[in-house]
C-alpha atoms as a PDB file:
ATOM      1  CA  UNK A   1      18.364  61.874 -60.446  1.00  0.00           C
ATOM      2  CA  UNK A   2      15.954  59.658 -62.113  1.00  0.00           C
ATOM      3  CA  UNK A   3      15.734  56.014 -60.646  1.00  0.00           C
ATOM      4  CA  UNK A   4      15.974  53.225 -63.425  1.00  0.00           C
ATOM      5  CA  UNK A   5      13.827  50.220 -63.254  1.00  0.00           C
ATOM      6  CA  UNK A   6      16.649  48.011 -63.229  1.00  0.00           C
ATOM      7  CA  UNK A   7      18.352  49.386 -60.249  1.00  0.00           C
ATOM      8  CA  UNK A   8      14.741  48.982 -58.645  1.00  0.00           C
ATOM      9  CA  UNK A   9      14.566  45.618 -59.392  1.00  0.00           C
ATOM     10  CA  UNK A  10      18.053  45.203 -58.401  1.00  0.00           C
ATOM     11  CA  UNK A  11      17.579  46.407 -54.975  1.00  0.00           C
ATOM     12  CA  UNK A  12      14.383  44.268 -54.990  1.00  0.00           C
ATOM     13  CA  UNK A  13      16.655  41.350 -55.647  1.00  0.00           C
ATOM     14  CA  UNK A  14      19.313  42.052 -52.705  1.00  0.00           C
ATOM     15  CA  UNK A  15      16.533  42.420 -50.332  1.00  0.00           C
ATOM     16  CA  UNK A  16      14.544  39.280 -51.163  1.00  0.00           C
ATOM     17  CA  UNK A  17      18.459  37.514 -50.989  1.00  0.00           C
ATOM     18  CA  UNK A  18      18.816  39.410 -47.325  1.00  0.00           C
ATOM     19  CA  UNK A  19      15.178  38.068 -45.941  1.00  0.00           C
ATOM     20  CA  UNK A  20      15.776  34.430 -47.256  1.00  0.00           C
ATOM     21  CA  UNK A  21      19.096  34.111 -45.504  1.00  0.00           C
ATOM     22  CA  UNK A  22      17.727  36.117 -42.069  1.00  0.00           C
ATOM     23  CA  UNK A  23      14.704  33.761 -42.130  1.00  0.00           C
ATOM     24  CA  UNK A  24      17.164  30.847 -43.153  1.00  0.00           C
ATOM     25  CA  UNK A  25      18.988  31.433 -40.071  1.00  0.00           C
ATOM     26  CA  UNK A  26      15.775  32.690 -37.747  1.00  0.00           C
ATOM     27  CA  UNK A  27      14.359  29.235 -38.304  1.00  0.00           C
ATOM     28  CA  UNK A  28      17.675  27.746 -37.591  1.00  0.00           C
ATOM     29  CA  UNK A  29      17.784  29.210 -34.158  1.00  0.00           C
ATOM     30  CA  UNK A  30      20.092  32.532 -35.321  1.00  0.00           C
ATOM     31  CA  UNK A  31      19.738  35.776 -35.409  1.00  0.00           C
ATOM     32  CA  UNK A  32      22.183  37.776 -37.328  1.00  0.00           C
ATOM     33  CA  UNK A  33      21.358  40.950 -35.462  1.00  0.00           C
ATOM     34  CA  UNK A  34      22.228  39.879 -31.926  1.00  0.00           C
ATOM     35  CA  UNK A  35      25.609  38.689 -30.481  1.00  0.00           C
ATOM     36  CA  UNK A  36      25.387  35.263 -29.234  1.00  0.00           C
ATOM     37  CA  UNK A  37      27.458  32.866 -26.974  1.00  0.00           C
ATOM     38  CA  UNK A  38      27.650  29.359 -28.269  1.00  0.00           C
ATOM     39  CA  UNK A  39      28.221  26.428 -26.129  1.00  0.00           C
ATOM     40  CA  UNK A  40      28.639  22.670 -26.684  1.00  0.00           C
ATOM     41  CA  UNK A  41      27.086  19.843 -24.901  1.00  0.00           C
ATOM     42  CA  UNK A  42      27.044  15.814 -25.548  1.00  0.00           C
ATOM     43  CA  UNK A  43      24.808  13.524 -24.777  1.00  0.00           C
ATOM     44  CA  UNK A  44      24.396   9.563 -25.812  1.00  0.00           C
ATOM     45  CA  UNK A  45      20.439  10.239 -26.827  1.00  0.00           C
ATOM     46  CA  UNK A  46      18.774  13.718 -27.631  1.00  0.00           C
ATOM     47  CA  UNK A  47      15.027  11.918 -27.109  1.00  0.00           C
ATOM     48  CA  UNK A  48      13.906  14.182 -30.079  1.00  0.00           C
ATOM     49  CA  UNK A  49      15.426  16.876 -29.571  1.00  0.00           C
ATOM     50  CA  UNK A  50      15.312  19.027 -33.176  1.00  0.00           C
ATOM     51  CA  UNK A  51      17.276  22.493 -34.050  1.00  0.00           C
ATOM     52  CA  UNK A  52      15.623  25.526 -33.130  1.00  0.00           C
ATOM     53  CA  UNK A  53      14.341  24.380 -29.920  1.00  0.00           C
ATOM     54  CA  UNK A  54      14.111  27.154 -27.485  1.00  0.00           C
ATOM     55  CA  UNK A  55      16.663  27.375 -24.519  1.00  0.00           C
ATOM     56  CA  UNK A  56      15.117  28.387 -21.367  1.00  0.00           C
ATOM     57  CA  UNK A  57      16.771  29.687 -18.214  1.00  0.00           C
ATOM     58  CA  UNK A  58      14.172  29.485 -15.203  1.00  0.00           C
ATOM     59  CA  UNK A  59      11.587  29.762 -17.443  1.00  0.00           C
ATOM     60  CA  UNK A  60      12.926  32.547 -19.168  1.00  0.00           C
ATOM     61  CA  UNK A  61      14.013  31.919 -22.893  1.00  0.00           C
ATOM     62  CA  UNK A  62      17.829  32.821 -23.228  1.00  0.00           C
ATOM     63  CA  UNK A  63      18.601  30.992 -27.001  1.00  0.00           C
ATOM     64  CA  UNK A  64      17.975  28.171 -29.078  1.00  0.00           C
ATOM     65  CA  UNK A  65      19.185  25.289 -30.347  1.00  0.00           C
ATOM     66  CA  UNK A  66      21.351  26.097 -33.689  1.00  0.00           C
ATOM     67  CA  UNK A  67      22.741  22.756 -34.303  1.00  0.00           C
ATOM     68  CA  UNK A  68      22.513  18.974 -33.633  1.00  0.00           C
ATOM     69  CA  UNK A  69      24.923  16.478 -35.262  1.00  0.00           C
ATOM     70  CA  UNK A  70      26.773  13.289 -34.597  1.00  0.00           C
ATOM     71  CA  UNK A  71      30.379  13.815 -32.363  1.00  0.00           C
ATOM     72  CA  UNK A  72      32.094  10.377 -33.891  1.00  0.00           C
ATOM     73  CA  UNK A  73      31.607   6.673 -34.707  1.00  0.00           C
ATOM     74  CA  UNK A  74      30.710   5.802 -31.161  1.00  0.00           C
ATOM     75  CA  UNK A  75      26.919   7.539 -31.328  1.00  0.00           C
ATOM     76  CA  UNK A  76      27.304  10.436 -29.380  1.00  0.00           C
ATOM     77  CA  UNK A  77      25.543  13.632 -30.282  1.00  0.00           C
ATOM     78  CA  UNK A  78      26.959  17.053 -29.933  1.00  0.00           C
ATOM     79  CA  UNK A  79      24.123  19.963 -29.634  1.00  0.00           C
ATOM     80  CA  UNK A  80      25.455  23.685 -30.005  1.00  0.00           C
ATOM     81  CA  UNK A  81      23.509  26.037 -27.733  1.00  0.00           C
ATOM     82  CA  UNK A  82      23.071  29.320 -28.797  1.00  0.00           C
ATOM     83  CA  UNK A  83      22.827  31.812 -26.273  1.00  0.00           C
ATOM     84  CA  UNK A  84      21.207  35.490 -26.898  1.00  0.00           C
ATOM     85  CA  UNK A  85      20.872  36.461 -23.209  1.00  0.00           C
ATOM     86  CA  UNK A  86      23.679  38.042 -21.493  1.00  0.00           C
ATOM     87  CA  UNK A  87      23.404  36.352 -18.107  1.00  0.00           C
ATOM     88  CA  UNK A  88      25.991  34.577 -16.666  1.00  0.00           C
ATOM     89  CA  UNK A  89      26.319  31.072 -15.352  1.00  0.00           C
ATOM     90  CA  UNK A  90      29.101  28.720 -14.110  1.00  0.00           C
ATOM     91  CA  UNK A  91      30.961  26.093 -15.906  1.00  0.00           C
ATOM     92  CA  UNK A  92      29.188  23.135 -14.000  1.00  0.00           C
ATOM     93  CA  UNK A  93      25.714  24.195 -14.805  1.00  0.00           C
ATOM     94  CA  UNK A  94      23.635  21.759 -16.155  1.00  0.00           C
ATOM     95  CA  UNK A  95      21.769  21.892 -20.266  1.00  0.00           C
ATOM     96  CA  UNK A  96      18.951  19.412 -18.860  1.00  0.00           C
ATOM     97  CA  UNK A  97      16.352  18.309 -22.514  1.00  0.00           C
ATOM     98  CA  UNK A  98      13.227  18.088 -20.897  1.00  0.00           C
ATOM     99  CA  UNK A  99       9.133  17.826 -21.864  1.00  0.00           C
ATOM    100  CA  UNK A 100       8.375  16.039 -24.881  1.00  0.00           C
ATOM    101  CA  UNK A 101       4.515  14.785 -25.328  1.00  0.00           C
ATOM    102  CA  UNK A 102       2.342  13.757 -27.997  1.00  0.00           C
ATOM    103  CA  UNK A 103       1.992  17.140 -30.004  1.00  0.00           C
ATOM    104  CA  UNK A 104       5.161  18.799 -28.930  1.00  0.00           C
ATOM    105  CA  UNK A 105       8.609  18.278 -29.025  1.00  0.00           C
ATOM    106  CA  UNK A 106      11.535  18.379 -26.381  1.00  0.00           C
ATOM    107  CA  UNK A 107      12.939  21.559 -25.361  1.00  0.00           C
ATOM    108  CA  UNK A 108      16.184  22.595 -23.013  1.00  0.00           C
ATOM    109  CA  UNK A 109      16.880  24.052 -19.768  1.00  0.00           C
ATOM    110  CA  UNK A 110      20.325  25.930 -18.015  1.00  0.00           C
ATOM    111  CA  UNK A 111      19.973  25.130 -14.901  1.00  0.00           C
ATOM    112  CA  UNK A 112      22.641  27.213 -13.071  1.00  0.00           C
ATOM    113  CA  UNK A 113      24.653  25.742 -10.361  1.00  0.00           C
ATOM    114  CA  UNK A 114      26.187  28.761  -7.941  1.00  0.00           C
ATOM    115  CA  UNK A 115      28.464  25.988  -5.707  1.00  0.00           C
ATOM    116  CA  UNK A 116      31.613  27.509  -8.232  1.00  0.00           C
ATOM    117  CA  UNK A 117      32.648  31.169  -8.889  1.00  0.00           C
ATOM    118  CA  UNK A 118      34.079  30.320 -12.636  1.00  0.00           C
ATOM    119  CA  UNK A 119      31.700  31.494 -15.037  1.00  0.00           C
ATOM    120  CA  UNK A 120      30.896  29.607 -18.264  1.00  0.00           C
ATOM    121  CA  UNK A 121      32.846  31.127 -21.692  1.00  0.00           C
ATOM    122  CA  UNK A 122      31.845  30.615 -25.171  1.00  0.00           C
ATOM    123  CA  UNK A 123      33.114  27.644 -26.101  1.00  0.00           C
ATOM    124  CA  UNK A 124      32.678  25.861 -22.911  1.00  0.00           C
ATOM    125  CA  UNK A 125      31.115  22.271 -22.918  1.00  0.00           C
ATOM    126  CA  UNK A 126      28.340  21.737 -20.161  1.00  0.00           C
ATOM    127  CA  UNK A 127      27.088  18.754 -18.795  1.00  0.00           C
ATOM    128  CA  UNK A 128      24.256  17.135 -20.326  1.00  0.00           C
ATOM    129  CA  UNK A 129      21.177  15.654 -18.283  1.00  0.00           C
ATOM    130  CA  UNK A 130      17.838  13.847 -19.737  1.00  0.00           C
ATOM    131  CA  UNK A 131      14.816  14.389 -18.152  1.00  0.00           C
ATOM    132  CA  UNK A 132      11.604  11.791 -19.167  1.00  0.00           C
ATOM    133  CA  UNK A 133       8.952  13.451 -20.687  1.00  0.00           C
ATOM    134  CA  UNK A 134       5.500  12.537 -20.544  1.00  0.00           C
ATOM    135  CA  UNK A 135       5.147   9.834 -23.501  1.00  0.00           C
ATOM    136  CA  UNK A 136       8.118   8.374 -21.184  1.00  0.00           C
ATOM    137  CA  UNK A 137       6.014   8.237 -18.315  1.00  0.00           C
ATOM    138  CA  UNK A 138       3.517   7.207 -20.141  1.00  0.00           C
ATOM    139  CA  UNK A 139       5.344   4.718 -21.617  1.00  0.00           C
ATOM    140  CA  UNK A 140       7.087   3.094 -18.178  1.00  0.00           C
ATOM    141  CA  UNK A 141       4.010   3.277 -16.472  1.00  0.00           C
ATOM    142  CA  UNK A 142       2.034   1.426 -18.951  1.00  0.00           C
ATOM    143  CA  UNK A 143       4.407  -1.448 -19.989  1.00  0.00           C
ATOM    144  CA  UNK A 144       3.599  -3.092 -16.884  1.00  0.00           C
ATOM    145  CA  UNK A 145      -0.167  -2.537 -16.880  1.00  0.00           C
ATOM    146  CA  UNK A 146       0.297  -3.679 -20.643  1.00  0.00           C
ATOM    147  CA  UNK A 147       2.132  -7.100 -19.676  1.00  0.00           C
ATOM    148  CA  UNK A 148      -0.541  -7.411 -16.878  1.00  0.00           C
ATOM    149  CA  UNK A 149      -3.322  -7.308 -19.112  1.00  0.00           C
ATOM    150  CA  UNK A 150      -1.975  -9.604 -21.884  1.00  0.00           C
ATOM    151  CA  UNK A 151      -1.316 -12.334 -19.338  1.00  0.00           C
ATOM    152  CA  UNK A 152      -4.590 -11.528 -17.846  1.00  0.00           C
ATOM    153  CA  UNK A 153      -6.226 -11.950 -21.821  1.00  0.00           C
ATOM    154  CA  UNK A 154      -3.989 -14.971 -21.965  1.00  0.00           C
ATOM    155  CA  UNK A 155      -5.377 -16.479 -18.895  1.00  0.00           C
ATOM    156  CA  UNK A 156      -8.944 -15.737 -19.517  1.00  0.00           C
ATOM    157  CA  UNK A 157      -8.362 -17.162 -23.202  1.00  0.00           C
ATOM    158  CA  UNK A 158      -7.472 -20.602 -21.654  1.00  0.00           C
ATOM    159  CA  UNK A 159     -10.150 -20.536 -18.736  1.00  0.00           C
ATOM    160  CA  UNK A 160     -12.750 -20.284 -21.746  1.00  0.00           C
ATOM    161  CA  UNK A 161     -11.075 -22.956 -23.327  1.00  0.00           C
ATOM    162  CA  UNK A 162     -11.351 -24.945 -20.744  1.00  0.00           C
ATOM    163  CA  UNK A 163     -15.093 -23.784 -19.981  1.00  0.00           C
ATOM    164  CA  UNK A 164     -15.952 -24.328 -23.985  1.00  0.00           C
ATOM    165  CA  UNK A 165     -14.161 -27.999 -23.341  1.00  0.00           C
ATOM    166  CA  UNK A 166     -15.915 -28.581 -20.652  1.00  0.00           C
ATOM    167  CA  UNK A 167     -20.017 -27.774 -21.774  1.00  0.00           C
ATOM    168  CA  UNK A 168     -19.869 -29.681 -24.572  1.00  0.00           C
ATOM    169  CA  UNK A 169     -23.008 -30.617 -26.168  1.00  0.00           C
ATOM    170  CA  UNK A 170     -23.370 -33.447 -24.176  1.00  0.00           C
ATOM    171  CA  UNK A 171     -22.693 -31.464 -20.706  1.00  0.00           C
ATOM    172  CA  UNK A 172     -25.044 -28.598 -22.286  1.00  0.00           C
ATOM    173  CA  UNK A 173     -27.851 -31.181 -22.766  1.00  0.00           C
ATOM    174  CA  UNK A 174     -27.700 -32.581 -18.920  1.00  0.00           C
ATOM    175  CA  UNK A 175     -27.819 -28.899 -17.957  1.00  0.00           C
ATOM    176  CA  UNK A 176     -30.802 -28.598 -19.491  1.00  0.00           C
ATOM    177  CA  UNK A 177     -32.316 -31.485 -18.376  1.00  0.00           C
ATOM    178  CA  UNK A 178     -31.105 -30.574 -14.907  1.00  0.00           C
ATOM    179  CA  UNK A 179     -32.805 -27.285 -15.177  1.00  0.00           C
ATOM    180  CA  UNK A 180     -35.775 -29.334 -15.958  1.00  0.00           C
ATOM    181  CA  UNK A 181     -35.685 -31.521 -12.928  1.00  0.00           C
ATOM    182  CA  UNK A 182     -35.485 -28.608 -10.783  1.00  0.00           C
ATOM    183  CA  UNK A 183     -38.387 -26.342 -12.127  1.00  0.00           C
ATOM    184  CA  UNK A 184     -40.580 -29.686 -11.918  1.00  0.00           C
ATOM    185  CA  UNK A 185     -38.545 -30.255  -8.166  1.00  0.00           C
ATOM    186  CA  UNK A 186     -39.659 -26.286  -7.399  1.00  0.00           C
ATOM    187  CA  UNK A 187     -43.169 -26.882  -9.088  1.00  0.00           C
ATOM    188  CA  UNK A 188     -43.669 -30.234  -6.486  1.00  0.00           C
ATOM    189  CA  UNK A 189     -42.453 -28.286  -3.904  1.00  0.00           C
ATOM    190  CA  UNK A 190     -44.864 -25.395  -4.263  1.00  0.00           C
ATOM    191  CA  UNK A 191     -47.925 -27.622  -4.429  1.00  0.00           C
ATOM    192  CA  UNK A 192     -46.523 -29.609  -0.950  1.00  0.00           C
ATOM    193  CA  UNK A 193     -46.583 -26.032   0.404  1.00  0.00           C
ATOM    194  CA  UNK A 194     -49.724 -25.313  -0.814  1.00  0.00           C
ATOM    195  CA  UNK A 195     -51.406 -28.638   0.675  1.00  0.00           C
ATOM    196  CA  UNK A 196     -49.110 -28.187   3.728  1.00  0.00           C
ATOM    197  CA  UNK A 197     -50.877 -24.588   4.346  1.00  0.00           C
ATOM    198  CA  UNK A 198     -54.433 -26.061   3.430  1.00  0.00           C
ATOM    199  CA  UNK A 199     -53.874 -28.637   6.123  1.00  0.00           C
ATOM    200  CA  UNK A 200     -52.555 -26.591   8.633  1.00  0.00           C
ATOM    201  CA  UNK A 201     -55.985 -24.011   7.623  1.00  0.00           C
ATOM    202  CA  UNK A 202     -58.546 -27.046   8.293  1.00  0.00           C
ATOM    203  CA  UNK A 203     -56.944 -28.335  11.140  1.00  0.00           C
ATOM    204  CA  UNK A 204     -56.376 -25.143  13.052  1.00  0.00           C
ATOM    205  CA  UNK A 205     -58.263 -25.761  16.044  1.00  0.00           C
ATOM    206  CA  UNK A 206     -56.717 -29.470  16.487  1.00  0.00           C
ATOM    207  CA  UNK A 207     -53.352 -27.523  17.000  1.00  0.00           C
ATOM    208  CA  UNK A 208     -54.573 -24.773  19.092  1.00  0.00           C
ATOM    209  CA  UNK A 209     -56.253 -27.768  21.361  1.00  0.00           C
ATOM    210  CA  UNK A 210     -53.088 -29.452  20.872  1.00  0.00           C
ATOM    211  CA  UNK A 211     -50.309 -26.339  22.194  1.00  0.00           C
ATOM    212  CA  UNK A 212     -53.112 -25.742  25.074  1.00  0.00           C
ATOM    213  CA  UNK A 213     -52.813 -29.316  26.029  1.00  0.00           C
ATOM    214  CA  UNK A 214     -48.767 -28.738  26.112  1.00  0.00           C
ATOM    215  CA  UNK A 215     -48.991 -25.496  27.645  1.00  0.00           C
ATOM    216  CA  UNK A 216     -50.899 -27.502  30.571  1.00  0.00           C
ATOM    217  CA  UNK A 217     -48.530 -30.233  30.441  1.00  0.00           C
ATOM    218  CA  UNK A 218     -45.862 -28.091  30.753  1.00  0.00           C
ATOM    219  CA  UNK A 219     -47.390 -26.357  33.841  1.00  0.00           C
ATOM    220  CA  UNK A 220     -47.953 -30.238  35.740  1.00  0.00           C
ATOM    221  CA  UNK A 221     -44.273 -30.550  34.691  1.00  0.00           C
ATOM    222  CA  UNK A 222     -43.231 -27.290  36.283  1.00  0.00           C
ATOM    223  CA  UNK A 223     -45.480 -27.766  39.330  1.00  0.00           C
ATOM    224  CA  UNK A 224     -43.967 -31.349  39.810  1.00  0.00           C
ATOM    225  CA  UNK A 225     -40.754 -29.904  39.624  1.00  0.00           C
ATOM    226  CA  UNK A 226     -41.100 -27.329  42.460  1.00  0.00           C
ATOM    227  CA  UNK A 227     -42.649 -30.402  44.784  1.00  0.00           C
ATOM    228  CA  UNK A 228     -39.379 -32.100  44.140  1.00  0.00           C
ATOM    229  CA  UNK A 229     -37.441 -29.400  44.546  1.00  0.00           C
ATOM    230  CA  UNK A 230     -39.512 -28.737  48.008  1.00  0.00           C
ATOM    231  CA  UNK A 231     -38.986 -31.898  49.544  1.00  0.00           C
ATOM    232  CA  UNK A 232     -36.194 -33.505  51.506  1.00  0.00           C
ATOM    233  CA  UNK A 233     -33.808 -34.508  48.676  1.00  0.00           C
ATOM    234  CA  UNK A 234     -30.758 -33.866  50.018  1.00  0.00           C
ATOM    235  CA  UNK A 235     -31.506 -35.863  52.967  1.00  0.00           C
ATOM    236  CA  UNK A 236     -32.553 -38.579  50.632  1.00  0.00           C
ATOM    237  CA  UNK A 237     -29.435 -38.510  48.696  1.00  0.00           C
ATOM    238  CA  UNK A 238     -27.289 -38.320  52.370  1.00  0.00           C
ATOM    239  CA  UNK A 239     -28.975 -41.534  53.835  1.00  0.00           C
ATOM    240  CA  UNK A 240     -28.183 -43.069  49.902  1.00  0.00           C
ATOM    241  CA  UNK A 241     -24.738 -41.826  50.091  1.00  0.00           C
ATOM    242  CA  UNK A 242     -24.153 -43.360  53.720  1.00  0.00           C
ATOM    243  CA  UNK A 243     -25.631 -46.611  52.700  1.00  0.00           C
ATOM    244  CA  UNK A 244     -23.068 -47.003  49.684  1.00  0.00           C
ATOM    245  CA  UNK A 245     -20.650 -46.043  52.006  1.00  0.00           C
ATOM    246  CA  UNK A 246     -21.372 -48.909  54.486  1.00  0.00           C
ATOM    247  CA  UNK A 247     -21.578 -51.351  51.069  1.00  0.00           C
ATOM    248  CA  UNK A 248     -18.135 -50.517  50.578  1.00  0.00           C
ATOM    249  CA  UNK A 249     -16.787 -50.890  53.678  1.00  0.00           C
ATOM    250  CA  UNK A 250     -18.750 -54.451  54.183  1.00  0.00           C
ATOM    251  CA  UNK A 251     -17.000 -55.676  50.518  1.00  0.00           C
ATOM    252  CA  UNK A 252     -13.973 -54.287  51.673  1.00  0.00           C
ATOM    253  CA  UNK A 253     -14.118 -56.044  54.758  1.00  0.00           C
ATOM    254  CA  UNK A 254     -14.986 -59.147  52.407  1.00  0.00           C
ATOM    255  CA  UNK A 255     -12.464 -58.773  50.177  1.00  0.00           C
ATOM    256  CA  UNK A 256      -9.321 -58.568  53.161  1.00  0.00           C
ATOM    257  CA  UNK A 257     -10.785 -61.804  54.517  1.00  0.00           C
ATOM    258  CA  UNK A 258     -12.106 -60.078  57.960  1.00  0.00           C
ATOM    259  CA  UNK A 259     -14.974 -61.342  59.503  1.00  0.00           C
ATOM    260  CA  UNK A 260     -16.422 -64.853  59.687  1.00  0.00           C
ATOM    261  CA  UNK A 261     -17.741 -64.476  55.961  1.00  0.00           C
ATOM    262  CA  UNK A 262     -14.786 -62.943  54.693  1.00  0.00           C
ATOM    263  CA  UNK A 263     -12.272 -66.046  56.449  1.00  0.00           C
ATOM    264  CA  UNK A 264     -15.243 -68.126  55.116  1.00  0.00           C
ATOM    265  CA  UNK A 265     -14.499 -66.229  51.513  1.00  0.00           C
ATOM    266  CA  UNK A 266     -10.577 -66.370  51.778  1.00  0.00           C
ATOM    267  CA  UNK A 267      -9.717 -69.187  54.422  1.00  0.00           C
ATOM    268  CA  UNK A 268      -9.272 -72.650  51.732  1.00  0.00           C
ATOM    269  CA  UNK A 269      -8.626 -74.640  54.970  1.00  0.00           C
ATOM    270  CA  UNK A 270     -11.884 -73.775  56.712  1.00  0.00           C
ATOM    271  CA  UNK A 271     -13.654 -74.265  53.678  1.00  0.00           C
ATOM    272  CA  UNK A 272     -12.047 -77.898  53.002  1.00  0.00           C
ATOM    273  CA  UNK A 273     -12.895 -78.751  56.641  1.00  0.00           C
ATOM    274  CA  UNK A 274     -16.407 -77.571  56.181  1.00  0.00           C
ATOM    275  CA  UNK A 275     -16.912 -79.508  53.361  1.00  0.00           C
ATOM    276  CA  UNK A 276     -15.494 -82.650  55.051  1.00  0.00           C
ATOM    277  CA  UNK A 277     -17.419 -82.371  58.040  1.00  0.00           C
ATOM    278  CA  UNK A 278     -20.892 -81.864  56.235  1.00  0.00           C
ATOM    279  CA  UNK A 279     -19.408 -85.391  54.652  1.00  0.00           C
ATOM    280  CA  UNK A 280     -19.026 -87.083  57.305  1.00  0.00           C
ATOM    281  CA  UNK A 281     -22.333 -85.851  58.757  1.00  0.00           C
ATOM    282  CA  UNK A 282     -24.216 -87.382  55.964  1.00  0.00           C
ATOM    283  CA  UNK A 283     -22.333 -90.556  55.759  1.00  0.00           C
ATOM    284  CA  UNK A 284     -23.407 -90.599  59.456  1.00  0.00           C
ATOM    285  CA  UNK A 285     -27.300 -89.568  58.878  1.00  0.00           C
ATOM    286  CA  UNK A 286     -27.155 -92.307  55.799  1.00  0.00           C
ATOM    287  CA  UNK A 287     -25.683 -95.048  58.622  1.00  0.00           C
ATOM    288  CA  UNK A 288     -28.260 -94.095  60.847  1.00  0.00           C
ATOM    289  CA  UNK A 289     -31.374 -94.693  58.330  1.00  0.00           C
ATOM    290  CA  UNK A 290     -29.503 -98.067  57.422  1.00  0.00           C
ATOM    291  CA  UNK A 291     -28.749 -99.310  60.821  1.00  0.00           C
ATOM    292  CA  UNK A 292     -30.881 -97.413  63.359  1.00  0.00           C
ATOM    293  CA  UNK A 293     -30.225-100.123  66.025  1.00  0.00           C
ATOM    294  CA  UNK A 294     -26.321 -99.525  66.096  1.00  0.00           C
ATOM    295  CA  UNK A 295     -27.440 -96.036  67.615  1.00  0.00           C
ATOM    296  CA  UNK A 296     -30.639 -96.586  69.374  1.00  0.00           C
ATOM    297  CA  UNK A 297     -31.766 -99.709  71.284  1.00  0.00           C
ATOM    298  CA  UNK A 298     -33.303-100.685  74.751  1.00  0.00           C
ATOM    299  CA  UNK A 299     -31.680-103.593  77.121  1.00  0.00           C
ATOM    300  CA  UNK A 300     -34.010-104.552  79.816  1.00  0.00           C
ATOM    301  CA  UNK A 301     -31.349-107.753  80.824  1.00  0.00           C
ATOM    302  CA  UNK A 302     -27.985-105.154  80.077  1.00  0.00           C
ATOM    303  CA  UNK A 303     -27.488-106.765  76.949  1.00  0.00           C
ATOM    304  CA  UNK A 304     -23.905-105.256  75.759  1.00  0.00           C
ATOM    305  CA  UNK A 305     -23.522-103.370  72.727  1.00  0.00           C
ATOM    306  CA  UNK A 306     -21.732-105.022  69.521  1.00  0.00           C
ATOM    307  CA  UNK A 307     -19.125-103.252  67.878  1.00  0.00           C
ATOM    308  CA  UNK A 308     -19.467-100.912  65.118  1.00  0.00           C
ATOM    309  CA  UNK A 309     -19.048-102.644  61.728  1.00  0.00           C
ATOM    310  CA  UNK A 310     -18.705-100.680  58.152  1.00  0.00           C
ATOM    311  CA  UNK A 311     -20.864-101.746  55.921  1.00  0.00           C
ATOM    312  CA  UNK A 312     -19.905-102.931  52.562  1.00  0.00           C
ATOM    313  CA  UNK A 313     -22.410-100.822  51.006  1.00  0.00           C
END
């Protein structure tokens, strides 16, 4: 039987049909030559998730992804997993989307939960967990730092404002001529140091003299010291002490009005009558200069004595 070259390109044709639809549906996640379970799971946000993502069950891949799409109005998105593996997990297992970074893309998890006996059927809907990936991370760990640093730019912005208000020209030029001051202030100080060393060189000996005469002061001083310290201070300072003691008592004594100085001190009536004899002493001393005959005379005959007679004087 010969072969025509039309049924050879037919064939040709049927073939090239077959491989477009099997890679049509490879790239979708599907292979036509393999039975596969399909389940359902919703979630509010896929974080990138794309069809034909590989389904992994503790590492191992099970199945892809074979198709994303919106559930309803509200947002939600439905993802059909496509499972090739035969293995069996419950109902309340988790489809976890996890990994994402900046070359790749997110993939999906099973992770099996053994707490229930009833095993997951085609059909079933799991429940559907989001796991951050690393531009996540990435991202909520640097929003802070990022926040930090602009208020940190911010501040530094205004502290140079501030710093460019503050050396103005003006400032800049007394900066200057501050700096000036100070190298000729440095430059004055340098050459008092230099004639302060060149005095100190020409008049070494005067201060060597000079410490040895301190040195021997300081020995006179010390010796001096130990002959007062040898000698009978204490006994000194007891007779001292006594002698206060008996000033004290004697003002005391003073002060209460006891003895003939202290009623002389405190007692007004001894005092007045002091004052009035001593009076009437001198009126009496004054009488006798004036009339020295009323006191003293001779009487051979016992001539008889006048009476006394006060003077107008």
């Amino acid at each position: 039987m010969k072969i025509t070259n039309e049924f050879k390109a037919g064939v040709l044709g049927v073939t090239a049909i077959l491989l477009v639809i099997f890679g049509y549906n490879y790239l979708k996640g599907e292979n036509l030559f393999e039975q596969s379970r399909n389940f359902y799971v919703v979630y509010d946000n896929v974080k990138g998730l794309s069809q034909s993502s590989e389904i992994t069950i503790n590492g191992l891949r099970v199945g892809t992804v074979s198709d994303i799409k919106f559930l309803n109005n509200s947002g939600k998105v439905l993802v059909t997993l496509s499972i090739d593996n035969d293995f069996k997990f419950s109902k309340k297992s988790v489809a976890k989307i996890y990994g994402g970074d900046f070359i790749g893309g997110k993939s999906m998890a099973i992770v099996p939960d053994y707490s229930v006996s009833e095993m997951a059927q085609t059909g079933d809907t799991l429940t559907g967990r989001v796991e951050e990936g690393l531009v996540e991370l990435v991202n909520e760990k640097l929003t802070p730092l990022q926040e930090k640093m602009e208020n940190a730019l911010v501040k530094i912005d205004t502290m140079l404002t501030s710093i460019n208000q503050v050396f103005d020209y003006d400032t800049r030029e007394s900066l200057k001529s501050s700096v000036i001051h100070l190298d000729q202030a440095l430059v004055s100080f340098r050459n008092t140091t230099e004639e302060a060393n060149m005095l100190v060189k020409d008049n070494k000996d005067k201060f060597s003299e000079t410490l040895n005469n301190f040195n021997k002061t300081s020995e006179n001083f010390v010796s001096i010291s130990d002959t007062l310290a040898n000698s009978n201070i204490k006994e000194s300072i007891a007779n001292l002490s006594k002698t206060l003691d008996n000033l004290n008592s004697l003002a005391q004594d003073l002060e209460q009005g006891e003895g003939t100085m202290g009623k002389f001190l405190k007692d007004d009536q001894l005092y007045d009558n002091l004052e009035a004899s001593t009076k009437e002493l001198e009126e009496l001393l004054e009488d006798m200069k004036l009339n020295p005959k009323r006191y003293v005379h001779f009487s051979i005959f016992g001539k008889k004595n006048k009476a006394y007679k006060e003077t107008e004087d």
